[in-house]
C-alpha atoms as a PDB file:
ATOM      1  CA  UNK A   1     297.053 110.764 215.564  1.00  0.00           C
ATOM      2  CA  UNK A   2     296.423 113.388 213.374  1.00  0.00           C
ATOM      3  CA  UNK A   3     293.036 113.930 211.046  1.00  0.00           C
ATOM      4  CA  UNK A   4     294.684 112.585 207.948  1.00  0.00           C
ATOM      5  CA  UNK A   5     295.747 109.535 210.006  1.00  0.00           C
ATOM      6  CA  UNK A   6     292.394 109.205 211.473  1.00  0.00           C
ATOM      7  CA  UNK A   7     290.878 109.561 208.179  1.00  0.00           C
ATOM      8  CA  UNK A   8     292.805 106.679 206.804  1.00  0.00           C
ATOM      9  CA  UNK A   9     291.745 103.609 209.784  1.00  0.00           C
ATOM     10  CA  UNK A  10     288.247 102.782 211.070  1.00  0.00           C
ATOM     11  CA  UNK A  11     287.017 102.126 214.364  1.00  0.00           C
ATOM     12  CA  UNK A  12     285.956 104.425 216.825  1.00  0.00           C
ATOM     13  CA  UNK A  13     288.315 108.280 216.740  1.00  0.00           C
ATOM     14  CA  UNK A  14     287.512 110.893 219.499  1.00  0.00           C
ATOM     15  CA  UNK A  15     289.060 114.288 218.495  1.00  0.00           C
ATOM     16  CA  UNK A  16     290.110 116.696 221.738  1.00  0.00           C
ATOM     17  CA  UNK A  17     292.340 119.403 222.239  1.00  0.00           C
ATOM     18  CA  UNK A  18     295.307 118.536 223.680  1.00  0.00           C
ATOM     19  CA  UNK A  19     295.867 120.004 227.560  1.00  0.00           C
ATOM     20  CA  UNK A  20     292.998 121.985 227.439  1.00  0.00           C
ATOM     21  CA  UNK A  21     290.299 120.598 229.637  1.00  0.00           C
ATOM     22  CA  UNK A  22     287.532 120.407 227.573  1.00  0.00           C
ATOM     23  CA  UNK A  23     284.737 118.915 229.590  1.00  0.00           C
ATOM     24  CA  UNK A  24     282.420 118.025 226.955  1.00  0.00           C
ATOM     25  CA  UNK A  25     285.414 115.985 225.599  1.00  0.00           C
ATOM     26  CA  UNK A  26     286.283 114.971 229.174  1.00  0.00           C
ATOM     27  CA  UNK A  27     282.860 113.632 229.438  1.00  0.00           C
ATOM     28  CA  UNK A  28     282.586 111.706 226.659  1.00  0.00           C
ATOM     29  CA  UNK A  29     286.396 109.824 227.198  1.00  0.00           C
ATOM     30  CA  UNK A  30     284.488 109.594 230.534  1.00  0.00           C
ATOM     31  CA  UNK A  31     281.230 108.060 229.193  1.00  0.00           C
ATOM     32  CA  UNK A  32     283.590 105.643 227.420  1.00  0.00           C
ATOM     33  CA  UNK A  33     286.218 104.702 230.388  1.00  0.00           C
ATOM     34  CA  UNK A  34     283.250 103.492 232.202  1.00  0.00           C
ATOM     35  CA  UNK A  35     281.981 101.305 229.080  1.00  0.00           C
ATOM     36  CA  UNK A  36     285.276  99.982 228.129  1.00  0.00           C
ATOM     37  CA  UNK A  37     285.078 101.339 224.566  1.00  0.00           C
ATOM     38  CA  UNK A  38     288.710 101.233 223.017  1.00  0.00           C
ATOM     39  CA  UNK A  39     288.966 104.567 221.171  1.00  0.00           C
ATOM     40  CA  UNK A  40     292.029 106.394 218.806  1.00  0.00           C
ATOM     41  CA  UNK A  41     292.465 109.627 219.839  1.00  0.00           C
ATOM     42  CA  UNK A  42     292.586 112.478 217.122  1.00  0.00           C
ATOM     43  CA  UNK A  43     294.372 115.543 217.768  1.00  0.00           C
ATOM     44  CA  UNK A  44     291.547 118.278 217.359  1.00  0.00           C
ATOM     45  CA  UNK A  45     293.448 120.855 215.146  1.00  0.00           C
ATOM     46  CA  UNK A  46     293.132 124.707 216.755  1.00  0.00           C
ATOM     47  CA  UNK A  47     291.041 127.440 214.885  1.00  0.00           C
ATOM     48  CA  UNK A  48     293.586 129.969 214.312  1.00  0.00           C
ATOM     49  CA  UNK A  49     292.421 133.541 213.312  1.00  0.00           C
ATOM     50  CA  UNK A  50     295.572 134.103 210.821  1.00  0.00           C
ATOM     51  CA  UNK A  51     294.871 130.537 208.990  1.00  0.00           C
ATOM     52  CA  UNK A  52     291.078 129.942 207.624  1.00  0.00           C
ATOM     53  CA  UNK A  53     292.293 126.239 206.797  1.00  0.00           C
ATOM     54  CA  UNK A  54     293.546 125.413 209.832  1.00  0.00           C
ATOM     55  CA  UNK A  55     290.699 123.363 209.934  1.00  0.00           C
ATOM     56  CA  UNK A  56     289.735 122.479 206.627  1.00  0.00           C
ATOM     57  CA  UNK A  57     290.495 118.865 206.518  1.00  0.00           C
ATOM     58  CA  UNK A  58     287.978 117.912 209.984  1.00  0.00           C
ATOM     59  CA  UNK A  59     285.345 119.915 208.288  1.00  0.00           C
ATOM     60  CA  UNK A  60     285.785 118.364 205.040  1.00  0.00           C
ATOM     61  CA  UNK A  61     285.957 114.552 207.211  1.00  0.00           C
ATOM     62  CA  UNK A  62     283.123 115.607 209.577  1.00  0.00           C
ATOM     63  CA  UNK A  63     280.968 118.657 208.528  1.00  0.00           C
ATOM     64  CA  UNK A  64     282.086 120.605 211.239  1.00  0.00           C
ATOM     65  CA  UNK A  65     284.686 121.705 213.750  1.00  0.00           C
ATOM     66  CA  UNK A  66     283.587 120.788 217.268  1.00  0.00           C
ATOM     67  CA  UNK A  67     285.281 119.583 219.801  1.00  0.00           C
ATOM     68  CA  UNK A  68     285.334 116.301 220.454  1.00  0.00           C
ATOM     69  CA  UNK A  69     284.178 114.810 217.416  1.00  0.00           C
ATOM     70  CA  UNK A  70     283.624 110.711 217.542  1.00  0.00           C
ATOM     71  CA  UNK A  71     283.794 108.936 214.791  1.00  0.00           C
ATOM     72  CA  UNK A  72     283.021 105.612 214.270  1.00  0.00           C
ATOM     73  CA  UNK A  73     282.842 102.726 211.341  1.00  0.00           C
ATOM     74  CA  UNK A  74     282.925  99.124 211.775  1.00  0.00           C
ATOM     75  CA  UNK A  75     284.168  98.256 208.601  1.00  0.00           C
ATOM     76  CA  UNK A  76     280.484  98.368 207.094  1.00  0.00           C
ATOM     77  CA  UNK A  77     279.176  99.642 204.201  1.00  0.00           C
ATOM     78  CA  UNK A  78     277.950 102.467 206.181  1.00  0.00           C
ATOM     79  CA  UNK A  79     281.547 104.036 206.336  1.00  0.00           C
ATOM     80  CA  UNK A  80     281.907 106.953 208.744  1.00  0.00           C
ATOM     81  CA  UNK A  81     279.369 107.630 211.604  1.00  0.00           C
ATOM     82  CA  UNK A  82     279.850 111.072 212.570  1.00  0.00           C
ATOM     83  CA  UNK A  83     278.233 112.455 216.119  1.00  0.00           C
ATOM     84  CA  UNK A  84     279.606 116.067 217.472  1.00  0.00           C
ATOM     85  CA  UNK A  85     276.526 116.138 220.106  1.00  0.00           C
ATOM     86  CA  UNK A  86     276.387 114.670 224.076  1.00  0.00           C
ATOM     87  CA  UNK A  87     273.597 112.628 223.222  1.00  0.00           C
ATOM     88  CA  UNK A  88     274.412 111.591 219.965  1.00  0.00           C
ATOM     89  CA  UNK A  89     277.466 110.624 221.380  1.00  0.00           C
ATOM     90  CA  UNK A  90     276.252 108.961 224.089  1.00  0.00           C
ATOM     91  CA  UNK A  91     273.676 106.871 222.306  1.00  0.00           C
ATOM     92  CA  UNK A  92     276.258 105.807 219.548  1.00  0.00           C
ATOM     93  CA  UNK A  93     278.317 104.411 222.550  1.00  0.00           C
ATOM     94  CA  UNK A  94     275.149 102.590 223.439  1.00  0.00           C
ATOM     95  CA  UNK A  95     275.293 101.205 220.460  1.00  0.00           C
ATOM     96  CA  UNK A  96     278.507  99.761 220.810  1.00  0.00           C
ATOM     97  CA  UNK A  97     278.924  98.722 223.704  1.00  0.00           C
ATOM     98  CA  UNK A  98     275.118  98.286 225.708  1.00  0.00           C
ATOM     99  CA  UNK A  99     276.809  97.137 228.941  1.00  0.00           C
ATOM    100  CA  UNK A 100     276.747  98.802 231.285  1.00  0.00           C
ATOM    101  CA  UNK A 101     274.126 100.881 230.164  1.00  0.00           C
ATOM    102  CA  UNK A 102     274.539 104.435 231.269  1.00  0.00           C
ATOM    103  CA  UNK A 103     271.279 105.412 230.475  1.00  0.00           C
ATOM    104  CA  UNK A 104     267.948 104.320 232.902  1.00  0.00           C
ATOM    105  CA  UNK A 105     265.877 101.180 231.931  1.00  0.00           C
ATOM    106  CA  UNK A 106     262.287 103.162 232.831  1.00  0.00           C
ATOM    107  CA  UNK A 107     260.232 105.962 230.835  1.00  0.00           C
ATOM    108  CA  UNK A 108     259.992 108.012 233.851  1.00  0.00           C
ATOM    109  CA  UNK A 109     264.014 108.179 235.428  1.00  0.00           C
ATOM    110  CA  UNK A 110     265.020 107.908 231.217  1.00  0.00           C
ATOM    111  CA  UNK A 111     263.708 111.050 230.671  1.00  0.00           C
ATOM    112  CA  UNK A 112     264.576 112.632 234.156  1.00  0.00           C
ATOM    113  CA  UNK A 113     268.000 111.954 233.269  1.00  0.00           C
ATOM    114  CA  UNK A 114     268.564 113.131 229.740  1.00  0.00           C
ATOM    115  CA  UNK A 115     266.276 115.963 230.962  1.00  0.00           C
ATOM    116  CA  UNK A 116     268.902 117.284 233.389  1.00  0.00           C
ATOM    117  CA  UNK A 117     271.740 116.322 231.193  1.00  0.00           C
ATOM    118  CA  UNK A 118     270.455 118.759 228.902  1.00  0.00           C
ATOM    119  CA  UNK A 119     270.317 121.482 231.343  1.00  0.00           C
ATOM    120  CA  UNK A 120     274.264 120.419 232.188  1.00  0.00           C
ATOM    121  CA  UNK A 121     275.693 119.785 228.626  1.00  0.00           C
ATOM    122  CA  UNK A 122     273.163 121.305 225.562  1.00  0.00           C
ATOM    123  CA  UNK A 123     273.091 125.016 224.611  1.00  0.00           C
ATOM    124  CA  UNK A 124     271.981 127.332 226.964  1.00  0.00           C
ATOM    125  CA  UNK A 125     272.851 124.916 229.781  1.00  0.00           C
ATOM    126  CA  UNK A 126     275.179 124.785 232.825  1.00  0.00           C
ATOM    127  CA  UNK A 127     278.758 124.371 230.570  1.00  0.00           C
ATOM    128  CA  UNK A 128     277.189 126.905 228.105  1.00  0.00           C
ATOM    129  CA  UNK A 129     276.645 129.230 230.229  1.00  0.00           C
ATOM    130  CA  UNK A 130     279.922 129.191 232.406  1.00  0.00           C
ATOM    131  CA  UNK A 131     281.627 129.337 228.994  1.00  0.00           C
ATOM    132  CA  UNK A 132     279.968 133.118 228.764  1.00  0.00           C
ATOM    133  CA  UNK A 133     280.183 133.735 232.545  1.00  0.00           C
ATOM    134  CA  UNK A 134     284.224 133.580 232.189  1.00  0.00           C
ATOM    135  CA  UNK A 135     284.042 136.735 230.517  1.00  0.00           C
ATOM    136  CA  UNK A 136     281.435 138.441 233.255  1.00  0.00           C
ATOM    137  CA  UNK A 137     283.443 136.970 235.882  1.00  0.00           C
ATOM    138  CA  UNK A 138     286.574 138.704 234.200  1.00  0.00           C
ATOM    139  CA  UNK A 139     285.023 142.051 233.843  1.00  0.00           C
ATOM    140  CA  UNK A 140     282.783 141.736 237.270  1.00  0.00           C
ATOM    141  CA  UNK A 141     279.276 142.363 237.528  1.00  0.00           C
ATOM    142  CA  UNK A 142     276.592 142.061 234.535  1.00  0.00           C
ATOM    143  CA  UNK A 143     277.699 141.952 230.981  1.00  0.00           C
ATOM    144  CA  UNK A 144     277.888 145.049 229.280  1.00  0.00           C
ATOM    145  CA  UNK A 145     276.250 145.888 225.927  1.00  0.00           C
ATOM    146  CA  UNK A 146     279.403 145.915 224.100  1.00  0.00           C
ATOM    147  CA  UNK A 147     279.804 142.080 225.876  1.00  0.00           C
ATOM    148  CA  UNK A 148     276.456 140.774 225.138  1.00  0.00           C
ATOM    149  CA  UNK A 149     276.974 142.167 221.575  1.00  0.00           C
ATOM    150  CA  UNK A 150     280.638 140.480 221.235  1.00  0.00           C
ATOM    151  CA  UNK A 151     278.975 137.167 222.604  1.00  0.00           C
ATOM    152  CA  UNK A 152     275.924 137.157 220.913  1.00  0.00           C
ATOM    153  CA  UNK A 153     277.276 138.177 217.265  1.00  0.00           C
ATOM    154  CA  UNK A 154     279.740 136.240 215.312  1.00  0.00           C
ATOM    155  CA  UNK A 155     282.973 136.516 216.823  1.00  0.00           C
ATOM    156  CA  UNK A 156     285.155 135.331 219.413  1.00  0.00           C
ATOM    157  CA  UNK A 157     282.634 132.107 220.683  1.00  0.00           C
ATOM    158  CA  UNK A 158     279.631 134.290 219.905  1.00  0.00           C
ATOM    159  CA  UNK A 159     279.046 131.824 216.943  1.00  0.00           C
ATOM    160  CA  UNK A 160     278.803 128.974 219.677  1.00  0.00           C
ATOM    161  CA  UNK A 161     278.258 130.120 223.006  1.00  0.00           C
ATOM    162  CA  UNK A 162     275.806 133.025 221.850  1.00  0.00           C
ATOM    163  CA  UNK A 163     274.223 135.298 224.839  1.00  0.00           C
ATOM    164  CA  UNK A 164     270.218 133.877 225.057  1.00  0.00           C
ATOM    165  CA  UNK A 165     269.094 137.558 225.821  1.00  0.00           C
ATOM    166  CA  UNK A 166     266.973 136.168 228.766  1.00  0.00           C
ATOM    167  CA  UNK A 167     267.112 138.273 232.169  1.00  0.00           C
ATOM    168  CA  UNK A 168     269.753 138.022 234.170  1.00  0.00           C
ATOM    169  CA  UNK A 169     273.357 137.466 233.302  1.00  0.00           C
ATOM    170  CA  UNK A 170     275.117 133.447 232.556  1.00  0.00           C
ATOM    171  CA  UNK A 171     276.639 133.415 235.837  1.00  0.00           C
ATOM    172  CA  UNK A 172     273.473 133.349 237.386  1.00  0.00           C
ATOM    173  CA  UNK A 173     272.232 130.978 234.731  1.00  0.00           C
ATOM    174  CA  UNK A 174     274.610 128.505 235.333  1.00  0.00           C
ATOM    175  CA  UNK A 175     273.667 129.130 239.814  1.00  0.00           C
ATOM    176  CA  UNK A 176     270.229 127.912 238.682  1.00  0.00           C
ATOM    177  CA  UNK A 177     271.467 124.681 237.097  1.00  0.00           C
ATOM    178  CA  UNK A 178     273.128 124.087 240.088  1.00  0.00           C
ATOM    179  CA  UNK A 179     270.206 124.996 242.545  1.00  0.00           C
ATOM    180  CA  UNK A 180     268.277 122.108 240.175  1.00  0.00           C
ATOM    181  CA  UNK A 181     270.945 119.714 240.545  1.00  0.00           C
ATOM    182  CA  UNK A 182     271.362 119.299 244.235  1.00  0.00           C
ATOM    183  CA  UNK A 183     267.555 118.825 244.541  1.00  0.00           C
ATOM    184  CA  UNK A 184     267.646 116.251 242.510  1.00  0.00           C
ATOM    185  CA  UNK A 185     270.660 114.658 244.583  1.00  0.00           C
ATOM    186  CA  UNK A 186     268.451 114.983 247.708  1.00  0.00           C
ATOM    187  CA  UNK A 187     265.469 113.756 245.667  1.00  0.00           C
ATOM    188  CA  UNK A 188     266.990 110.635 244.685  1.00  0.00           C
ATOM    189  CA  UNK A 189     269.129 110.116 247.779  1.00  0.00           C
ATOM    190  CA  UNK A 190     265.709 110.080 249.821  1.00  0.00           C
ATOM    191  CA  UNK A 191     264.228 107.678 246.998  1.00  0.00           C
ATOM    192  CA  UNK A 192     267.088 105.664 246.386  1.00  0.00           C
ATOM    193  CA  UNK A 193     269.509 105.599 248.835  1.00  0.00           C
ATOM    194  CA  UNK A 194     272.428 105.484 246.810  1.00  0.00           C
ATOM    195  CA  UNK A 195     275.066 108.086 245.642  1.00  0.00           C
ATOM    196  CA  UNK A 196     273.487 108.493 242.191  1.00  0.00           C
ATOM    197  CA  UNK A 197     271.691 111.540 240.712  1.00  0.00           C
ATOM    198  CA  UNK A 198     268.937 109.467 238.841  1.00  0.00           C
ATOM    199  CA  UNK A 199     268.086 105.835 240.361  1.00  0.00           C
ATOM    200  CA  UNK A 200     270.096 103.352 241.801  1.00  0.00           C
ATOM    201  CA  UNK A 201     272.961 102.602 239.531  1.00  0.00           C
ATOM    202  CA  UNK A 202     275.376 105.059 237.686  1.00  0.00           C
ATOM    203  CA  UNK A 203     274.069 107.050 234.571  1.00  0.00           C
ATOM    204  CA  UNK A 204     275.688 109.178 231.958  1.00  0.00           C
ATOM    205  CA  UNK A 205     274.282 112.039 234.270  1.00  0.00           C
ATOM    206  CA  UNK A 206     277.040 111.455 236.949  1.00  0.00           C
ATOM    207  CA  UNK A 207     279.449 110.976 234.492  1.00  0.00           C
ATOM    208  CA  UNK A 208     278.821 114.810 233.201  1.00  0.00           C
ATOM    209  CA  UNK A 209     278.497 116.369 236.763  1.00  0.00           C
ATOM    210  CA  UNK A 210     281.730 114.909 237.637  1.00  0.00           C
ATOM    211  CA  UNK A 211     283.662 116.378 234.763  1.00  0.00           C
ATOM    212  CA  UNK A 212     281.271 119.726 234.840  1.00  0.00           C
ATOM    213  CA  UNK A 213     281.686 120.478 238.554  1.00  0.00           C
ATOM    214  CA  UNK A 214     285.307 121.789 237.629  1.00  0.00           C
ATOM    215  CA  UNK A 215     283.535 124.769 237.112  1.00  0.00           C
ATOM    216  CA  UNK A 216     282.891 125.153 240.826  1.00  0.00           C
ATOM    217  CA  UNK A 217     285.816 123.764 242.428  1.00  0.00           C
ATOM    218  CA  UNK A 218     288.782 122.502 239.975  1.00  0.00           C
ATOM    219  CA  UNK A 219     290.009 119.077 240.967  1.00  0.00           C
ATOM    220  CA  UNK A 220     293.559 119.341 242.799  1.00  0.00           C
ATOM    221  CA  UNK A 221     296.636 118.766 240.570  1.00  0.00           C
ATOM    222  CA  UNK A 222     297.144 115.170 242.094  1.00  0.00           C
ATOM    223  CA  UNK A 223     293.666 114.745 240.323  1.00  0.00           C
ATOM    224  CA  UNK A 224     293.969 116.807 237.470  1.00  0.00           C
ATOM    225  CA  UNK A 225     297.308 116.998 236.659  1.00  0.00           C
ATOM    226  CA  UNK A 226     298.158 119.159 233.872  1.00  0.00           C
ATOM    227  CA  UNK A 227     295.667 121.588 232.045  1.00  0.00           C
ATOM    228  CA  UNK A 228     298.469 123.423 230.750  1.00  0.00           C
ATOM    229  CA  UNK A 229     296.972 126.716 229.139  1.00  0.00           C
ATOM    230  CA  UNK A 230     293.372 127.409 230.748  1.00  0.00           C
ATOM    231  CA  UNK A 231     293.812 126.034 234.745  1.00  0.00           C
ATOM    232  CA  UNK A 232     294.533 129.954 235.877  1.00  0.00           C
ATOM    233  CA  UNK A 233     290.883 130.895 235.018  1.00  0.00           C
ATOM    234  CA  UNK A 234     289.311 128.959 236.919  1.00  0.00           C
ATOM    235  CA  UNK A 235     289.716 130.252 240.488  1.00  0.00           C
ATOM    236  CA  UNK A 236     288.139 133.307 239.875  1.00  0.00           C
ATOM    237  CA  UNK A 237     285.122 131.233 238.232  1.00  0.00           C
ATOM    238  CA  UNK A 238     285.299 128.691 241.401  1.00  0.00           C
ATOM    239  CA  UNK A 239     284.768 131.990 243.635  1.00  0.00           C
ATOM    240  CA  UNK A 240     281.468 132.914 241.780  1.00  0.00           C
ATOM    241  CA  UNK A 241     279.920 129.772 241.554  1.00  0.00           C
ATOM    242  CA  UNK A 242     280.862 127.900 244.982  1.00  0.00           C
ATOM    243  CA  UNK A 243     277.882 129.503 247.200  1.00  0.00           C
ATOM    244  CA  UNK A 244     275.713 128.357 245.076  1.00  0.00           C
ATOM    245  CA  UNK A 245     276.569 124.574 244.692  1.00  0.00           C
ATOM    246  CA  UNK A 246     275.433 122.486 247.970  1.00  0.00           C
ATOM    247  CA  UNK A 247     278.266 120.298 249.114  1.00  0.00           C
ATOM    248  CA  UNK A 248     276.597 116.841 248.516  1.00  0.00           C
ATOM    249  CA  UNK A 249     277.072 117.774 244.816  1.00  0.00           C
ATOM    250  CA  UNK A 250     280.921 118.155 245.255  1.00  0.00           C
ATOM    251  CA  UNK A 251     281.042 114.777 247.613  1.00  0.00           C
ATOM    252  CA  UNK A 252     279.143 113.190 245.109  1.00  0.00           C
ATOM    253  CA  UNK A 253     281.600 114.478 242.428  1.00  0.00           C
ATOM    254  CA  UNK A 254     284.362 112.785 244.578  1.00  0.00           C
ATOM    255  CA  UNK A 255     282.718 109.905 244.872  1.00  0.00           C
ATOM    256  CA  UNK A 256     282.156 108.972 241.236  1.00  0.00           C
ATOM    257  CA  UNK A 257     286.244 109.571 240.091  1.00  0.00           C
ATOM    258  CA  UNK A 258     286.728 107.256 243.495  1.00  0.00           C
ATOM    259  CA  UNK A 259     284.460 104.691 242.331  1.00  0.00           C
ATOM    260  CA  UNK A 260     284.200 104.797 238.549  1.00  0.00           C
ATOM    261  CA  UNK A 261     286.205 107.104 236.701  1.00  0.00           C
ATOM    262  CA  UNK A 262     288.927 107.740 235.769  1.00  0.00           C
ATOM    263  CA  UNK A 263     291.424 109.296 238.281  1.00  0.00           C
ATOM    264  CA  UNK A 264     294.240 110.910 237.727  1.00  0.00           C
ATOM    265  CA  UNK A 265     292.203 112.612 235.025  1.00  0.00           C
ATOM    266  CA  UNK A 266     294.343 112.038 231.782  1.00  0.00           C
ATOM    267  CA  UNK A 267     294.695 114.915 229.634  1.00  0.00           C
ATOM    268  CA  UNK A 268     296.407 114.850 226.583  1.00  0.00           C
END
């Protein structure tokens, strides 16, 4: 449905771009496949650099253009909840629908989890960061100063996906996150036993690996079926970033759309 349409009903909307793979809008139809949270979903209108209203109306609904947007109202006198954030997102789904929780019971794996979540979905994280390293990958080797200038000003995603200025380049950046994230998988497997990243049961964590490790190796079209404008970038991105992800991650990134997500992936 459109935004006008979405506008006019109540319930819970989800605004994503149609065939373009977003994974933090992946994620969070992920996050609620697993919960069984019926959702509308809201055709994310496109910025366009030739029309400033293109996206007038979802800024004017929500207070901003990200994508995905969830929106939710029960009918309440509370009207429209608005969350464009993972967590925000994740905890309003909480709200909704507690069972199954996707989020640990204890203090100690609670924050563990939303810890590395962070370092996976939040700014300056793994996703962030991959989002700049598609242009270093592009042009090879470190950024250059017209780059880090381009990214870290406002234009193109600069205004989003702005350069941190720390050493090093986001390609390697995003290697880190993944160096973190297979210790923890051999951390927990050694505690736990299971095929989970935190504990003993599934968490919103696995959910955002799953959709996240596209980044390193792009699920096959069988999986994945269409990603109709942005699936030819992602080889060369794959290249960089495989030698640095252990395969346990990947298996365990199998496992979960085996077991508990959604698979084909649907995107539309």
């Amino acid at each position: 449905m459109s935004v006008a349409e979405a506008r006019a009903t109540t319930g819970l909307r989800v605004t994503d771009s149609p065939y373009w793979g977003a994974w933090w809008a992946q994620a969070l139809r992920g996050v609620l496949y697993v919960k069984g949270i019926p959702y509308q979903k809201v055709v994310h209108p496109p910025f366009s650099d030739t029309d400033p209203d293109a996206q007038s109306e979802l800024r004017a609904w929500t207070g901003q253009t990200s994508v995905p947007t969830m929106v939710y109202n029960d009918g309440s006198a509370l009207g429209d909840i608005v969350r464009n954030d993972w967590l925000n997102q994740l905890m309003l789904a909480e709200q909704i629908s507690p069972e199954p929780s996707l989020i640990p019971g204890t203090p100690e794996l609670r924050m563990k989890m939303i810890g590395l979540a962070h370092e996976l979905m939040s700014p300056q994280g793994f996703l962030w960061n991959c989002r700049l390293a598609g242009r270093e990958v592009a042009f090879g080797g470190e950024m250059s100063d017209r780059q880090r200038d381009v990214f870290g000003g406002e234009k193109l995603l600069g205004g989003k996906y702005s350069f941190n200025g720390r050493p090093g380049t986001p390609l390697q950046n995003a290697k880190e996150c993944l160096g973190l994230l297979g210790a923890q998988l051999d951390e927990n497997t050694a505690r736990f036993g299971g095929p989970y990243l935190v504990g003993d049961t599934l968490s919103a964590l696995d959910v955002y690996w799953a959709y996240a490790s596209n980044s390193v190796l792009i699920l096959p079209p069988d999986k994945l079926p269409v990603m109709r404008f942005n699936r030819a970038m992602y080889p060369a991105m794959n290249e960089a970033l495989a030698p640095a992800c252990s395969e346990r991650l990947l298996e365990h990134r199998d496992t979960m759309f085996a077991t508990h997500l959604e698979c084909p992936v649907v995107v539309d």
